[in-house]
Each structure stands twice: as C-alpha cells, then as structure tokens.
Protein backbone atom coordinates (compact mmCIF):
# COMPACT_ATOMS: atom_id res chain seq x y z
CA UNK A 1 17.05 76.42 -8.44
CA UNK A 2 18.96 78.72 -6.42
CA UNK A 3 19.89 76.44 -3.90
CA UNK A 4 21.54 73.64 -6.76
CA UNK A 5 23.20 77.26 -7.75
CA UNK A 6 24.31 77.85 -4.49
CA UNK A 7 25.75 74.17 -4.38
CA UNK A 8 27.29 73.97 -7.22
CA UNK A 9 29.48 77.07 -6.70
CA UNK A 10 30.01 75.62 -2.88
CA UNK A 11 31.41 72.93 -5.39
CA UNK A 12 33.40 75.03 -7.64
CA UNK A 13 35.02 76.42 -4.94
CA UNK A 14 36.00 72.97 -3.13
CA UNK A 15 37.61 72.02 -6.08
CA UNK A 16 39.46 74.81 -6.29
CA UNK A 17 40.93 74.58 -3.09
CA UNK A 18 41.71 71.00 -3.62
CA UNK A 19 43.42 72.00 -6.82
CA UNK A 20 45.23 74.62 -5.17
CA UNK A 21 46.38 72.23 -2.48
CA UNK A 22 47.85 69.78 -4.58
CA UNK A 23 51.38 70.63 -5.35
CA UNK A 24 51.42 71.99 -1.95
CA UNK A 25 54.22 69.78 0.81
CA UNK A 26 56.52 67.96 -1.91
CA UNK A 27 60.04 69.69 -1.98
CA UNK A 28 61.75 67.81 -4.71
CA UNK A 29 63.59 70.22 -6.26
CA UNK A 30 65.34 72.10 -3.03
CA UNK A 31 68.20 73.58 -3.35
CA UNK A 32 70.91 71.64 -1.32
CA UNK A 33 73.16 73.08 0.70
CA UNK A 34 76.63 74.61 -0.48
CA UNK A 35 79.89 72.12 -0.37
CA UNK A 36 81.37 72.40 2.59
CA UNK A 37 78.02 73.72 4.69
CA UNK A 38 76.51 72.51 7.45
CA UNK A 39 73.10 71.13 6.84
CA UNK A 40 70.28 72.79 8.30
CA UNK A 41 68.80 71.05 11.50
CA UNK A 42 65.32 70.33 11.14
CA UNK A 43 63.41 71.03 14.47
CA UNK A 44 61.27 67.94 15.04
CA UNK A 45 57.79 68.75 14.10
CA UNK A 46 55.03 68.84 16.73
CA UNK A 47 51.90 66.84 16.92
CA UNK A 48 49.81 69.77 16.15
CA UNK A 49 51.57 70.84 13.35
CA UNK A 50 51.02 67.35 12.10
CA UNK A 51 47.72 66.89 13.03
CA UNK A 52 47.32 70.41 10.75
CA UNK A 53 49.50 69.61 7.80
CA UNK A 54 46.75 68.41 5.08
CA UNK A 55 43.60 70.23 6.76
CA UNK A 56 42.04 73.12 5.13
CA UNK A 57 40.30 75.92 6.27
CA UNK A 58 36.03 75.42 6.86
CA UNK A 59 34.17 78.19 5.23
CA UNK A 60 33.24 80.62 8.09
CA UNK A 61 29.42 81.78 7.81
CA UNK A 62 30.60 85.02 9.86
CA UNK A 63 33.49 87.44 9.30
CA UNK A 64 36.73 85.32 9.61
CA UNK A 65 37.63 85.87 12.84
CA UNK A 66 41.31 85.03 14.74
CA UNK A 67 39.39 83.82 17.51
CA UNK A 68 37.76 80.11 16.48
CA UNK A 69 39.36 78.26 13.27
CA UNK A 70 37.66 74.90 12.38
CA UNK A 71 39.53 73.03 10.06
CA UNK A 72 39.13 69.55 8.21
CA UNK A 73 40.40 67.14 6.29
CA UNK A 74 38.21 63.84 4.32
CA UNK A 75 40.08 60.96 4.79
CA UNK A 76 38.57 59.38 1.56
CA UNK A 77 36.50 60.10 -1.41
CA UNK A 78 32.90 60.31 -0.22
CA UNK A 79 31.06 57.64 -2.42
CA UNK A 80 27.60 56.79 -1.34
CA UNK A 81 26.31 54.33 0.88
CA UNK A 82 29.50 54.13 2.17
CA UNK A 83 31.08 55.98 5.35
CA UNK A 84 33.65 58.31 5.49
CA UNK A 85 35.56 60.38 8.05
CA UNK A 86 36.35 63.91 8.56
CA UNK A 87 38.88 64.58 10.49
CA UNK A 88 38.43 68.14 12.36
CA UNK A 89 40.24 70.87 14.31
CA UNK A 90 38.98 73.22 16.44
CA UNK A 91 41.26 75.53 17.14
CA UNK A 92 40.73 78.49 19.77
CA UNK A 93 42.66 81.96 19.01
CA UNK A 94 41.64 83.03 22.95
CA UNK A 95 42.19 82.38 26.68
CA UNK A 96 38.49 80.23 26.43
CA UNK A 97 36.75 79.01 29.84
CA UNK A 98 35.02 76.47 27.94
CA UNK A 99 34.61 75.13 24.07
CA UNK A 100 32.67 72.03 22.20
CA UNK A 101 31.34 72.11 19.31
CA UNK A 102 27.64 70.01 17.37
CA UNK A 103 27.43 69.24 13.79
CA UNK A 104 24.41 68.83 11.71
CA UNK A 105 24.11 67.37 7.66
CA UNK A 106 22.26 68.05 4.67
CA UNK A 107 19.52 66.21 3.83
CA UNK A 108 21.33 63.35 1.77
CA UNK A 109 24.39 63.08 4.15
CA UNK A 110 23.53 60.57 6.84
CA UNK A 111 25.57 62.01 9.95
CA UNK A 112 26.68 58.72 11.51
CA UNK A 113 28.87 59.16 14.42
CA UNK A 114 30.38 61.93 15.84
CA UNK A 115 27.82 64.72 15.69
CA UNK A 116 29.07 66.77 18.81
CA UNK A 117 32.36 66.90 20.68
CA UNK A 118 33.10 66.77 24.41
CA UNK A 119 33.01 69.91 26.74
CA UNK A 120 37.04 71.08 27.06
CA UNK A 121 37.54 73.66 29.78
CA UNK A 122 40.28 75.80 29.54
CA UNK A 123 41.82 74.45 26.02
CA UNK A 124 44.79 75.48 25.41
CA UNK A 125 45.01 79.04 22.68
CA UNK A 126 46.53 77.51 19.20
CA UNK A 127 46.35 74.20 20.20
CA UNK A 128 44.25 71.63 17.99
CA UNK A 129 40.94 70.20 19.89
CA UNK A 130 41.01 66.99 17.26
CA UNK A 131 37.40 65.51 16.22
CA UNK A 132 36.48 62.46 14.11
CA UNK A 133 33.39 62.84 12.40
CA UNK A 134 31.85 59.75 10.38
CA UNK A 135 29.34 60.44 6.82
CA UNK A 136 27.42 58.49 4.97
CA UNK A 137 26.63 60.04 1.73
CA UNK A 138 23.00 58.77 0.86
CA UNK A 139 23.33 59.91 -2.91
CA UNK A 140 25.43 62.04 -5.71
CA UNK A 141 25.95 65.64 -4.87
CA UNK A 142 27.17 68.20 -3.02
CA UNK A 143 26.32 69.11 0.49
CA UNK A 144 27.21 70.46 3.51
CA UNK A 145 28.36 69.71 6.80
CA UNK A 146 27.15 72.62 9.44
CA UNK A 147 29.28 73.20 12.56
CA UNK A 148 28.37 75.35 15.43
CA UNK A 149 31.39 75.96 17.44
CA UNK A 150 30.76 77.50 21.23
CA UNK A 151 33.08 79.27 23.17
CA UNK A 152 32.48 80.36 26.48
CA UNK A 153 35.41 83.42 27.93
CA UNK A 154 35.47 84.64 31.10
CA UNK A 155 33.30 87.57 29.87
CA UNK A 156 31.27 86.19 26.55
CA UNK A 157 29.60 83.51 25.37
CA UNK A 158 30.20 83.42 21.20
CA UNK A 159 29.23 80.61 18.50
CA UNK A 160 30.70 80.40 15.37
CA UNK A 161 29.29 79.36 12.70
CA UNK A 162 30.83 76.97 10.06
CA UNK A 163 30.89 74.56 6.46
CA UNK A 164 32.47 71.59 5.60
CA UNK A 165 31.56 71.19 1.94
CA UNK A 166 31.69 67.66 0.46
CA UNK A 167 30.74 66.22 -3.18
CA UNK A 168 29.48 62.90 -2.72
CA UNK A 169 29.55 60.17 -5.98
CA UNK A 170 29.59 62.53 -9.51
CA UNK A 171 28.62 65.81 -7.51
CA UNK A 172 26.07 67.87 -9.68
CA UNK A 173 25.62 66.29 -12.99
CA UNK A 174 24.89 69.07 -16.12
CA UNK A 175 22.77 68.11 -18.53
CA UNK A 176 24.39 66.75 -21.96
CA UNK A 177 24.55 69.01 -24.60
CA UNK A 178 21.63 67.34 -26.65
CA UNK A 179 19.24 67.62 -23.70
CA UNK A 180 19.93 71.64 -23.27
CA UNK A 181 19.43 72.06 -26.72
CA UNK A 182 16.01 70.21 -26.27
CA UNK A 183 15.18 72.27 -23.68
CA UNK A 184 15.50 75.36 -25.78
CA UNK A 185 18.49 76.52 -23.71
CA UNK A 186 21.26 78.07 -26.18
CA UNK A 187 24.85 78.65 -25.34
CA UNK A 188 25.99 81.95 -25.25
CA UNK A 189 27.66 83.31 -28.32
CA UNK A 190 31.55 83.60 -27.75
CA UNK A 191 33.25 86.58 -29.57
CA UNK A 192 36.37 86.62 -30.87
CA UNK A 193 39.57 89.04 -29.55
C-alpha cells in the first residue's frame, strides 16, 4: 500500500513539473524594440544549451548537490509494449578524473538498451555527458528509472544517486466512485467557509 502511495505522489509530482513546464520557451508576446533601436543581437546558442533546453531536473535521492546534475527528457509518451527513449545529461559541477554512470528499472519497465554509459575521463565541468536510454513499459503505471552516477576526483570517489519518474499507459487508476462506496470507504465531509 505504501509503495502505490509512494508512486502515486512520485506521479503527482511529475505532472506537476510537466504542467509547470508547459508555457515555459514560447515568447509571443515580447515587447519589440523601440522605433528607431537597434535590435538586440542574439548570441548563437550552444549545443549544450540546446541539448538542455526541454530537460528537467532527475529527483536526487541525496541532498541536491552542485556537484553531479542528471537531467532528462522522454522523447514520447511511454505507452506499453512499446519503446521509448530518454534522453539524459550528466552533467559534472567539478574538475572529475573520471565519470559514467548504470541505470536500473522497476519491475514493469523493461530496460532495453542503454543501461550504463561509457567511462569519460576528465569531462569537461558544466558540460553535458549526453545518454540515450531506451524503455519498454511492460504495463500501466508509474515507475521509476534508478541512476547511479560515479565520479571519481583526484581525491574522492562519490555516487550519486538518482530518479527518472515515468507513468506508463493510464498511470495509477482510482477506483470509481461506486466501487469505494462498496468498499465502505466514505469521502471526507467538506465544510463550508
């Protein structure tokens, strides 16, 4: 029970931040620029910056730390029985000697290519280390995809621990309101203002 409670909110929250993301890049309704002005030159955007533009942030299991950020974007719906990719970014906060990372799914995510990146030695700080990681969603729900990111420095060894959450098909079905009520499960009472 707890862990469907536990999903669910992991759930909740992905929506959220999908919600939250989606008025987010479309300027429509700048302000132009004032007769007689010269318009702003846009510096060309980088590659990483790019790469970065739709990704959001994987939930850390640790403190959030400046030194390892995995991000991720799905590149389509996750509907079952058929894959899907995640594109990821590692990317290092600190002079790093060495960095790769392994992934691991829930038990109804099928984990079918990609499940651990190459060694990079010396990557560069802020730079993306891009990863394409390939899902098969073996029925509805919501899961998780587990990352353990190493980093080796010239004086530690650390691992970081991440979670890509993704709701396969319907996600977590309630029941309908005729089978709570058969269940002998009430709604709480809501009082008025």
């Amino acid at each position: 029970m707890q862990t469907l409670r536990r999903d669910f909110w992991l759930g909740a929250a992905l929506l959220l931040m999908l919600a939250g993301l989606d008025g987010c890049g479309n300027n429509e309704h700048a302000v132009s620029a004032a007769p007689g002005s010269r318009p702003a030159v846009k510096k060309p955007a980088n590659a990483a910056e790019l790469s970065l533009a739709n990704m959001v942030s994987a939930v850390s299991s640790g403190k959030p730390s400046e030194e390892m950020e995995l991000k991720f974007e799905l590149r389509a719906r996750p509907v079952v029985g058929q894959p899907v990719d995640i594109e990821l970014a590692i990317v290092p906060g600190q002079d790093l000697n060495r960095v790769y990372a392994t992934f691991q799914a829930d038990d109804g995510l099928e984990l079918a290519k990609g499940d651990k990146t190459p060694e990079i030695d010396h990557p560069p700080t802020g730079v993306p280390i891009l990863h394409t990681l390939t899902i098969v969603p073996q029925r509805d729900g919501v899961f998780n995809v587990n990352a353990v990111v190493l980093a080796d420095s010239s004086t530690q060894s650390v691992t970081h621990s991440f979670s890509i959450p993704v709701i396969a098909g319907a996600g977590i079905s309630l029941p309908a309101a005729d089978e709570a009520g058969k269940s002998g499960a009430t709604a709480p009472a809501v009082r008025g203002h």
